[in-house]
PDB file of N, CA and C in Angstrom:
ATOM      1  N   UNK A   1      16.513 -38.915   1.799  1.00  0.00           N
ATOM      2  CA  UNK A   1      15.641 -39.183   0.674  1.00  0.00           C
ATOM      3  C   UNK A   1      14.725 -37.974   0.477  1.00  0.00           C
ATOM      4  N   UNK A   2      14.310 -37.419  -0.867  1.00  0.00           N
ATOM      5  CA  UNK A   2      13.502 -36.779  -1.250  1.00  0.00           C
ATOM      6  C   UNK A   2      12.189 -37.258  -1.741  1.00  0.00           C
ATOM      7  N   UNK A   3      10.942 -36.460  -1.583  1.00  0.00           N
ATOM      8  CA  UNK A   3      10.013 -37.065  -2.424  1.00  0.00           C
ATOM      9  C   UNK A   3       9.510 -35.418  -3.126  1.00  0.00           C
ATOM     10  N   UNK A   4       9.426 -35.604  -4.116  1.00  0.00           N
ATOM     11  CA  UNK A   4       8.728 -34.821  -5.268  1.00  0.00           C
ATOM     12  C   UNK A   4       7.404 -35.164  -5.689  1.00  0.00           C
ATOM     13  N   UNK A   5       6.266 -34.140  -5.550  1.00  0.00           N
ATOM     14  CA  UNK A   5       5.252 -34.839  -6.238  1.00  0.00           C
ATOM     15  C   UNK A   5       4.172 -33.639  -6.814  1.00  0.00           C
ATOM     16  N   UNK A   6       3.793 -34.046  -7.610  1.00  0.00           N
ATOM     17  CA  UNK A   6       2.596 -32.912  -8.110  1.00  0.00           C
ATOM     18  C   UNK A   6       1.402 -33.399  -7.906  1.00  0.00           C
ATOM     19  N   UNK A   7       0.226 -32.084  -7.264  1.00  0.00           N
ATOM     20  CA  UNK A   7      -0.327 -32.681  -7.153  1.00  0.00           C
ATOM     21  C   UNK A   7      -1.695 -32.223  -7.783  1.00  0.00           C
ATOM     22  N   UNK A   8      -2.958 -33.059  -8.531  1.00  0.00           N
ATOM     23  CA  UNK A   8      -3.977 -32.202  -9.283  1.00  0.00           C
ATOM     24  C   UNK A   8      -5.197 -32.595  -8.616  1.00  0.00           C
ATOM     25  N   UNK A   9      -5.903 -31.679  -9.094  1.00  0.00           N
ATOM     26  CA  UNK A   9      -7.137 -31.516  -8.691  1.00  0.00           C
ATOM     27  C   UNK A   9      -7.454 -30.237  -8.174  1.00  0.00           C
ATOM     28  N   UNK A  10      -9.175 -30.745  -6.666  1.00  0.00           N
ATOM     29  CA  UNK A  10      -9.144 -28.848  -6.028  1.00  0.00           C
ATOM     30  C   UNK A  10      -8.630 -28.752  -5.172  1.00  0.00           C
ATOM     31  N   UNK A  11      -7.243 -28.774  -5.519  1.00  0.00           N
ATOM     32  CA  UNK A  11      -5.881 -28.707  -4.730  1.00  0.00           C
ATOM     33  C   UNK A  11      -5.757 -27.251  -4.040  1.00  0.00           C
ATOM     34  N   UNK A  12      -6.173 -26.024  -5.063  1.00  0.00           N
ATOM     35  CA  UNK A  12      -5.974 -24.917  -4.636  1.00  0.00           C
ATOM     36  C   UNK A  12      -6.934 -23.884  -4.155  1.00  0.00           C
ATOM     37  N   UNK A  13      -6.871 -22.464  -2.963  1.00  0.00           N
ATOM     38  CA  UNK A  13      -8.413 -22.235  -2.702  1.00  0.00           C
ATOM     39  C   UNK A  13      -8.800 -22.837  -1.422  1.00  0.00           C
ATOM     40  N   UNK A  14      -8.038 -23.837  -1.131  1.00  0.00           N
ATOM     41  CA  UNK A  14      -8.743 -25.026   0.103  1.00  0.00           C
ATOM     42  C   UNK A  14      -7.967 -25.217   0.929  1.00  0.00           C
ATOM     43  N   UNK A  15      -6.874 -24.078   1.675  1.00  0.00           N
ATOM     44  CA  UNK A  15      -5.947 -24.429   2.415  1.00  0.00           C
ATOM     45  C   UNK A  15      -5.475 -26.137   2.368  1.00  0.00           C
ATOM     46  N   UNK A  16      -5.080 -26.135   1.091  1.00  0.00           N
ATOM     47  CA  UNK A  16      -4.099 -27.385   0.180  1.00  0.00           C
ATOM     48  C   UNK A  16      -2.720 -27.235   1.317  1.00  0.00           C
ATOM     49  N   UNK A  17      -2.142 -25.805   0.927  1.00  0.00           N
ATOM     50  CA  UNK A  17      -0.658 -25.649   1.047  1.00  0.00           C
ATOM     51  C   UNK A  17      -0.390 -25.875   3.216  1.00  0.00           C
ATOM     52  N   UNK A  18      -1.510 -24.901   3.237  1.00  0.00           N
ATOM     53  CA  UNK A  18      -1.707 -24.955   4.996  1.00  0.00           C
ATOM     54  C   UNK A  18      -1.079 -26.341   5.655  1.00  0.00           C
ATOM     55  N   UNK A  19      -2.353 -27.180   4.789  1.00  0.00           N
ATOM     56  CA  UNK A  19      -2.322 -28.504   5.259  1.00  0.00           C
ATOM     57  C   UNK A  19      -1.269 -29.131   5.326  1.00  0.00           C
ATOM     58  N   UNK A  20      -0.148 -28.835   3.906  1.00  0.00           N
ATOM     59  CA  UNK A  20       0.765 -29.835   3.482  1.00  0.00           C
ATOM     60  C   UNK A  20       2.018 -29.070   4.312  1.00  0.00           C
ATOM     61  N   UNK A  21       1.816 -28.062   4.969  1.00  0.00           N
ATOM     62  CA  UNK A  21       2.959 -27.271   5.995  1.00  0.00           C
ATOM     63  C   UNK A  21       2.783 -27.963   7.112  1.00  0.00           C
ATOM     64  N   UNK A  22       1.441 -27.761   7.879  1.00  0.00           N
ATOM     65  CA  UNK A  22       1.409 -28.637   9.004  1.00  0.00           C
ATOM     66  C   UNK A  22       1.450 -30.067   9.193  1.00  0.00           C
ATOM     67  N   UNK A  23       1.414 -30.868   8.181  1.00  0.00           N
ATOM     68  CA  UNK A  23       1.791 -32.232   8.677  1.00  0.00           C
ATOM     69  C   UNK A  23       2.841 -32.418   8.284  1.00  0.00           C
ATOM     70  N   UNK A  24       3.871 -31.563   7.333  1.00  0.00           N
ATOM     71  CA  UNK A  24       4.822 -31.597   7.273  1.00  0.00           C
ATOM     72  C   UNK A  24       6.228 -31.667   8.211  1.00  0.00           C
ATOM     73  N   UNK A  25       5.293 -30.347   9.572  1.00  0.00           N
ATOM     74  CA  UNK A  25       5.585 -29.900  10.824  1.00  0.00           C
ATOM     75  C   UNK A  25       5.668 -31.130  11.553  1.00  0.00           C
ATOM     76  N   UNK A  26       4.163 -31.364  12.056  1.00  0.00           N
ATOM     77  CA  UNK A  26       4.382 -32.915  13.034  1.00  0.00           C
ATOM     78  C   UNK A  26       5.413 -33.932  12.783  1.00  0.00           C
ATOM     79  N   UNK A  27       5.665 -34.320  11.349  1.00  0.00           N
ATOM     80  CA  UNK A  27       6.778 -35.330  10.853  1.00  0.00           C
ATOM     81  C   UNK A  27       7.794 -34.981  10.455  1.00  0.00           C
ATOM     82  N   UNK A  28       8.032 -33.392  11.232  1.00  0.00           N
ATOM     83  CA  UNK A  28       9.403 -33.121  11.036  1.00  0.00           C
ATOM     84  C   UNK A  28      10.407 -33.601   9.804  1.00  0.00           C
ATOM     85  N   UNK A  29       9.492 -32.765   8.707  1.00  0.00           N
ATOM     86  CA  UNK A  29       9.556 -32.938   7.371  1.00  0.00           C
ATOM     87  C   UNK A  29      10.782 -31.398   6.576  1.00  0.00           C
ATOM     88  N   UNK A  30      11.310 -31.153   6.282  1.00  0.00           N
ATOM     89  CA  UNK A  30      11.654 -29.986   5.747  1.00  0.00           C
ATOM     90  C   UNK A  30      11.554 -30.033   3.730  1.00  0.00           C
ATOM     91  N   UNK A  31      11.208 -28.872   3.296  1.00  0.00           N
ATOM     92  CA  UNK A  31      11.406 -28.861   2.048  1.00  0.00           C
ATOM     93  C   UNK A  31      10.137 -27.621   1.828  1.00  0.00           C
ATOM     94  N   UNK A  32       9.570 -27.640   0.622  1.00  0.00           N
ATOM     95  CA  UNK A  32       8.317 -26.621   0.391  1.00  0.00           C
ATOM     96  C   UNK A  32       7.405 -27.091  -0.189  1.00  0.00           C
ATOM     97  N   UNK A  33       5.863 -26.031  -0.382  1.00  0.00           N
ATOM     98  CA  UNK A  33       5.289 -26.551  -1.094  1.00  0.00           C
ATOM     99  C   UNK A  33       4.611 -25.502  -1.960  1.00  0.00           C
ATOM    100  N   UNK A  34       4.373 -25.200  -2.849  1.00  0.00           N
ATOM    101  CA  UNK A  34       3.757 -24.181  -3.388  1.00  0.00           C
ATOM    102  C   UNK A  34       2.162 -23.989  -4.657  1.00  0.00           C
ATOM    103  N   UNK A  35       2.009 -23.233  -4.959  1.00  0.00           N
ATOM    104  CA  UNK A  35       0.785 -23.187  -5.840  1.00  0.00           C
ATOM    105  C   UNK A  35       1.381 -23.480  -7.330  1.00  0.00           C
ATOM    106  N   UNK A  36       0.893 -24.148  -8.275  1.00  0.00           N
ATOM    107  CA  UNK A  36       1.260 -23.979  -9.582  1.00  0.00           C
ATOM    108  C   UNK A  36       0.696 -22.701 -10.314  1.00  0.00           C
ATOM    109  N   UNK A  37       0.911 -22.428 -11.672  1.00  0.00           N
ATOM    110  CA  UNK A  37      -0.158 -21.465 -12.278  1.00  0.00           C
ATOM    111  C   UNK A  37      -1.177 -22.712 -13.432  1.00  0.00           C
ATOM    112  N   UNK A  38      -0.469 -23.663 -12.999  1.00  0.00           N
ATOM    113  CA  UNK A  38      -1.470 -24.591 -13.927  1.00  0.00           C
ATOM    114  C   UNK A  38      -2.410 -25.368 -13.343  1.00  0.00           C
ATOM    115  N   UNK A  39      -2.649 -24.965 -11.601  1.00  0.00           N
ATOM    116  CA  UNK A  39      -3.983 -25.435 -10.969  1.00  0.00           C
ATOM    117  C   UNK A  39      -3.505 -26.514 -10.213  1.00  0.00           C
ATOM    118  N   UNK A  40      -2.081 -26.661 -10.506  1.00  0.00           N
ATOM    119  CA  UNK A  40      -1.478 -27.916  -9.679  1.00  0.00           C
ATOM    120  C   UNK A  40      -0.763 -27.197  -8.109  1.00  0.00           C
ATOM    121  N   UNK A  41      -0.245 -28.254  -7.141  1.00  0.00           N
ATOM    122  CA  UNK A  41       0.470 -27.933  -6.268  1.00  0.00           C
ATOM    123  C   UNK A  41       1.885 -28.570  -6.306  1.00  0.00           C
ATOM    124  N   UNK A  42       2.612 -27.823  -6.029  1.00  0.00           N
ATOM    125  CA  UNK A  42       4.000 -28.797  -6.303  1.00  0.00           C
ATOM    126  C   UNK A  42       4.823 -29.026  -4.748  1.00  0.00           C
ATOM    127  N   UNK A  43       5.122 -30.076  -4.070  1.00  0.00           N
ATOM    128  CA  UNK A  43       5.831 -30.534  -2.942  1.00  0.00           C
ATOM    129  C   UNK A  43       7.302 -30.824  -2.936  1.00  0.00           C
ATOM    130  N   UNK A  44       7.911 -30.768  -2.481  1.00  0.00           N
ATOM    131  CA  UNK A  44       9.227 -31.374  -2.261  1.00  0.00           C
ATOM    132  C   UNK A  44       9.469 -31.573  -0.919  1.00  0.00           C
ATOM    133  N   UNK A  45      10.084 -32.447  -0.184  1.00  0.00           N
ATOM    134  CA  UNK A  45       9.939 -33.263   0.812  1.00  0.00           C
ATOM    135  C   UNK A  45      11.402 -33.814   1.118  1.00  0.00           C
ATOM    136  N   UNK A  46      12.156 -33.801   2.493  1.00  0.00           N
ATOM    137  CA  UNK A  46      13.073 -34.320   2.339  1.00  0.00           C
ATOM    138  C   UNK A  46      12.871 -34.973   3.875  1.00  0.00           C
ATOM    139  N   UNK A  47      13.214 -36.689   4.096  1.00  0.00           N
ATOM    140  CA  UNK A  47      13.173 -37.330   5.098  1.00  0.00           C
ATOM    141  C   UNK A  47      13.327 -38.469   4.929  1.00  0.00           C
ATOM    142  N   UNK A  48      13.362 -39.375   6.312  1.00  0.00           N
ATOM    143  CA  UNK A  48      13.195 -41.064   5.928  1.00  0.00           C
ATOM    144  C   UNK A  48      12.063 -41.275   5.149  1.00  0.00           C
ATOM    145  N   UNK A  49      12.344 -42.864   4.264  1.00  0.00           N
ATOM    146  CA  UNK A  49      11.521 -43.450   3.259  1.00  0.00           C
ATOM    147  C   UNK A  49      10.164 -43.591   4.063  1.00  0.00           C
ATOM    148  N   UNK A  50      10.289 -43.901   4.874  1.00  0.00           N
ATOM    149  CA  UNK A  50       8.716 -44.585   6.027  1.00  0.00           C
ATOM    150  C   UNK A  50       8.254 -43.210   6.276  1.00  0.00           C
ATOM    151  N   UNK A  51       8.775 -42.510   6.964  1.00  0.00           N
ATOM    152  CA  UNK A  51       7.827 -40.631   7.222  1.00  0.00           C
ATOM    153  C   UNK A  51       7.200 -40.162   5.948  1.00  0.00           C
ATOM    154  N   UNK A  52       8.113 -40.201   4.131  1.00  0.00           N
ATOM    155  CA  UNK A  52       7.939 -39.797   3.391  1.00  0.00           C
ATOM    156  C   UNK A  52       6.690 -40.000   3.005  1.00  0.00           C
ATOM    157  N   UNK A  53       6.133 -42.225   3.317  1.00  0.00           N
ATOM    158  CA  UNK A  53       5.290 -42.590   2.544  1.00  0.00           C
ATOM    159  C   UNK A  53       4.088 -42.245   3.664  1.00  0.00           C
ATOM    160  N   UNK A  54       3.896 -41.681   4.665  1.00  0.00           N
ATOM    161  CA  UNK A  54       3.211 -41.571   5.305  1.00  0.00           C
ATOM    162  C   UNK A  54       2.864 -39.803   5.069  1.00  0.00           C
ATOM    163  N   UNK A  55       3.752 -39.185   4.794  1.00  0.00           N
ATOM    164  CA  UNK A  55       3.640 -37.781   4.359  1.00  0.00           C
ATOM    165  C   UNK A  55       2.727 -38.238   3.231  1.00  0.00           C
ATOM    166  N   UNK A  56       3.167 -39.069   1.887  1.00  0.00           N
ATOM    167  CA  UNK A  56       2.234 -38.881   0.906  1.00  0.00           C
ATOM    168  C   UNK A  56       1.007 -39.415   1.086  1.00  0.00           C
ATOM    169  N   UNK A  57       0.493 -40.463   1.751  1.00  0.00           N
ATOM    170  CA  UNK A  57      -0.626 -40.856   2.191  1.00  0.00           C
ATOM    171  C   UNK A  57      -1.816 -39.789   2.934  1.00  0.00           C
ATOM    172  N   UNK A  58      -0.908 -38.747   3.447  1.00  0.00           N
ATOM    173  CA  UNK A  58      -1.905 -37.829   3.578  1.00  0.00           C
ATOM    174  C   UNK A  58      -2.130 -36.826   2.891  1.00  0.00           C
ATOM    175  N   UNK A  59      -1.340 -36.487   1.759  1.00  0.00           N
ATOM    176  CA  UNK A  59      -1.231 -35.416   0.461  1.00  0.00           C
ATOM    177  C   UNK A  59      -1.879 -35.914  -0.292  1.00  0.00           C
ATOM    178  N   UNK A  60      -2.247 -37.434   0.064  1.00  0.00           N
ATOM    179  CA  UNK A  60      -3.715 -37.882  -0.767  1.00  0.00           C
ATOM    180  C   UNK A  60      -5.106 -37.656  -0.960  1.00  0.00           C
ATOM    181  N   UNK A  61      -5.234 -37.665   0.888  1.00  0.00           N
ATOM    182  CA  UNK A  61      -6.302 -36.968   1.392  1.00  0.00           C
ATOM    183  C   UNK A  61      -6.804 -35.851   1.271  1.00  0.00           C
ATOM    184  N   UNK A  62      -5.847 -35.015   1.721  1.00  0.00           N
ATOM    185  CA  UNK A  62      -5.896 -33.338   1.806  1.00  0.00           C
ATOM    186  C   UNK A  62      -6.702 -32.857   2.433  1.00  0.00           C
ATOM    187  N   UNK A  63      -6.902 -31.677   2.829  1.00  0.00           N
ATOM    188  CA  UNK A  63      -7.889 -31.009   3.743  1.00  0.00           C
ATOM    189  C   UNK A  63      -9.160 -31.038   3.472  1.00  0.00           C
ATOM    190  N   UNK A  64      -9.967 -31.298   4.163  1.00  0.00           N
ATOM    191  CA  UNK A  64     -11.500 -31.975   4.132  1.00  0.00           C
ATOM    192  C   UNK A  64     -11.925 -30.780   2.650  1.00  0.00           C
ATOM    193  N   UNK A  65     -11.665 -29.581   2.224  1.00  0.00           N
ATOM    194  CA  UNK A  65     -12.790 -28.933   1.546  1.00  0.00           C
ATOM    195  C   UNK A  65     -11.990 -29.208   0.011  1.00  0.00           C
ATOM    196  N   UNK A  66     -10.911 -30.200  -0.154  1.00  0.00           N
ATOM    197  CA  UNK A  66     -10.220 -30.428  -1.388  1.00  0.00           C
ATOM    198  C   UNK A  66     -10.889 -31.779  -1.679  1.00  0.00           C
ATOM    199  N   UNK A  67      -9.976 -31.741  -3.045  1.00  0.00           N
ATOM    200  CA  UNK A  67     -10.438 -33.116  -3.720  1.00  0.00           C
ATOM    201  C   UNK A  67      -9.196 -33.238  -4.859  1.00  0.00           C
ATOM    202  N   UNK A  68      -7.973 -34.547  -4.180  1.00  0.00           N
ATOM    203  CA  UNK A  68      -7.412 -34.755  -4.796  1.00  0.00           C
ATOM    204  C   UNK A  68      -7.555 -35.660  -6.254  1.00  0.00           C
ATOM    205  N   UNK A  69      -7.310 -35.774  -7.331  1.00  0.00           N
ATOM    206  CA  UNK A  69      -7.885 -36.169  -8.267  1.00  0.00           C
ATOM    207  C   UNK A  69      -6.835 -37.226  -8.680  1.00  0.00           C
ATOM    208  N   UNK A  70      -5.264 -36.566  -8.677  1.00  0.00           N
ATOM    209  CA  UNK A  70      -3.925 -37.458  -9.001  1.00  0.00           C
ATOM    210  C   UNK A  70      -2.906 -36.961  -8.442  1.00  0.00           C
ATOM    211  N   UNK A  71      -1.948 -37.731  -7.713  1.00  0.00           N
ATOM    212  CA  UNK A  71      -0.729 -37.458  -7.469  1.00  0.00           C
ATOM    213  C   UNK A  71       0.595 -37.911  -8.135  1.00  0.00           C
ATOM    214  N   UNK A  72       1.615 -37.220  -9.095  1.00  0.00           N
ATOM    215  CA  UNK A  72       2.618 -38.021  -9.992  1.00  0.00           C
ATOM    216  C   UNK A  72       3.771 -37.847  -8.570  1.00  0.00           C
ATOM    217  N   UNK A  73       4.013 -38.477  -8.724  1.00  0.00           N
ATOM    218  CA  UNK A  73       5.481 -38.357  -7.511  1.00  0.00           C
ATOM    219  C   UNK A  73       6.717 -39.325  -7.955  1.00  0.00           C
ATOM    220  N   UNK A  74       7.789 -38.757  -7.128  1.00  0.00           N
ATOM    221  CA  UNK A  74       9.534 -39.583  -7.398  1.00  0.00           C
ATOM    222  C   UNK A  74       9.773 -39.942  -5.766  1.00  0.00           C
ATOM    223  N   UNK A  75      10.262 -40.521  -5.515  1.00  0.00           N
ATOM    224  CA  UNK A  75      11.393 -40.362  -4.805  1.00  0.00           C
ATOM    225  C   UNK A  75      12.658 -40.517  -5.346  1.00  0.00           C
ATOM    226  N   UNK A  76      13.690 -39.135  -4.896  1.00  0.00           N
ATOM    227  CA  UNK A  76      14.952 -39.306  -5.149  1.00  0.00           C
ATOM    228  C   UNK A  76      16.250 -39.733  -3.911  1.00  0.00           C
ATOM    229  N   UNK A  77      17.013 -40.324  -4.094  1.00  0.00           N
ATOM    230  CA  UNK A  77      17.699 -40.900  -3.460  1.00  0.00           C
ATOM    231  C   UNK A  77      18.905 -39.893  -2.919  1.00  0.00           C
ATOM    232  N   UNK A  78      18.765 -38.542  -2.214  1.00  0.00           N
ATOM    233  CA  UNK A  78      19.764 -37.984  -2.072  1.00  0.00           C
ATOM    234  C   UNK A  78      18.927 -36.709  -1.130  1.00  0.00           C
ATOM    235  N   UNK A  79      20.013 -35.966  -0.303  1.00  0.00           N
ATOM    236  CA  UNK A  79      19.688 -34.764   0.538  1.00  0.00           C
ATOM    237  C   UNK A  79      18.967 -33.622  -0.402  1.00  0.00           C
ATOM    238  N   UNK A  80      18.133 -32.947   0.560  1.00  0.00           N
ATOM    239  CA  UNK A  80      17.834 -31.934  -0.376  1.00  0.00           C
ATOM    240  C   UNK A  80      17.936 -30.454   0.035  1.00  0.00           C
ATOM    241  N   UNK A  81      18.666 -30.551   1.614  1.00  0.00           N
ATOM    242  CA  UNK A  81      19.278 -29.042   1.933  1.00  0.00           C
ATOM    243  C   UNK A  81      18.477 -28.507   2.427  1.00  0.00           C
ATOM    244  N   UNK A  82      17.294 -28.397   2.753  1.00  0.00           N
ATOM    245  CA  UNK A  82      16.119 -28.008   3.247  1.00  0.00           C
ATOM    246  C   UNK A  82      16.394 -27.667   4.711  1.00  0.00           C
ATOM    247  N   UNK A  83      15.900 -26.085   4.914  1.00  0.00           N
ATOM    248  CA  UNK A  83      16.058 -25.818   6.198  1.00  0.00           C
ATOM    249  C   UNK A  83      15.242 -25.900   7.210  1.00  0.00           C
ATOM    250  N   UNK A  84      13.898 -25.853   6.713  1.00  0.00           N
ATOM    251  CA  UNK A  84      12.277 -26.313   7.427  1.00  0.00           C
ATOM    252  C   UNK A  84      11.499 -26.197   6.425  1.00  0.00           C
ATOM    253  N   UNK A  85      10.293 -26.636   6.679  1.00  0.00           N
ATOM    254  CA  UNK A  85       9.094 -27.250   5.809  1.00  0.00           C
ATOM    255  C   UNK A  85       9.126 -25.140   5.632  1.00  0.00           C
ATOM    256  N   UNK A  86       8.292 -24.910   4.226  1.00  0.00           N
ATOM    257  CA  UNK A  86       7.794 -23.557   3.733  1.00  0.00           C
ATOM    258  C   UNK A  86       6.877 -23.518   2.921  1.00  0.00           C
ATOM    259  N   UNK A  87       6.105 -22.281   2.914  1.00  0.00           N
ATOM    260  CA  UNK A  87       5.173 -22.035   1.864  1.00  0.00           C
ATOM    261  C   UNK A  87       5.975 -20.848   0.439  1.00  0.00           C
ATOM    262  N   UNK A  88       5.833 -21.884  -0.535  1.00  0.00           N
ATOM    263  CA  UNK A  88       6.310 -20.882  -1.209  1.00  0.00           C
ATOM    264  C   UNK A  88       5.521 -19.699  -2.301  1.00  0.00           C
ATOM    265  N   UNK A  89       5.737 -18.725  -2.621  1.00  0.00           N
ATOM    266  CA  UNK A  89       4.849 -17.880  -3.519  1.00  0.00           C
ATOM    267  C   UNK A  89       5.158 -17.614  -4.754  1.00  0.00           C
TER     268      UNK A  89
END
């Protein structure tokens, strides 16, 4: 399973991406995450449904100096090839 999600607010600036690498790490998550140019962050996520919703529960939070405002997200029902969690540029 995949999860896709965008995410807004002061997502960026605030070791956003840091964050969403390392807990990505602990839950042995693979996929990326990167900066938008429209102030957003964009995730992709590939794992079990239960790790996923626990991945997004903390992409809610985010690192103490952010402030998530909204998260739109999917889950898609299929592999996503992912070789380890990354930061992308």
């Amino acid at each position: 399973m995949v999860l896709h999600a965008i995410i807004k607010g002061k997502v960026q600036g605030v070791g956003y991406r840091y964050f969403t690498q390392k807990i990505a790490s602990e839950l042995k998550l693979k996929g990326w995450v990167k900066n938008n140019p429209d102030g957003t962050v964009e995730v992709w996520a590939e794992g079990d449904e239960n790790t996923l919703n626990i991945f997004l529960d903390n992409l809610r939070k985010g690192p103490p100096l952010s402030f998530v405002e909204d998260i739109k997200y999917e889950f898609i029902d299929k592999e996503g090839g992912f070789a380890d969690f990354e930061i992308r540029y």
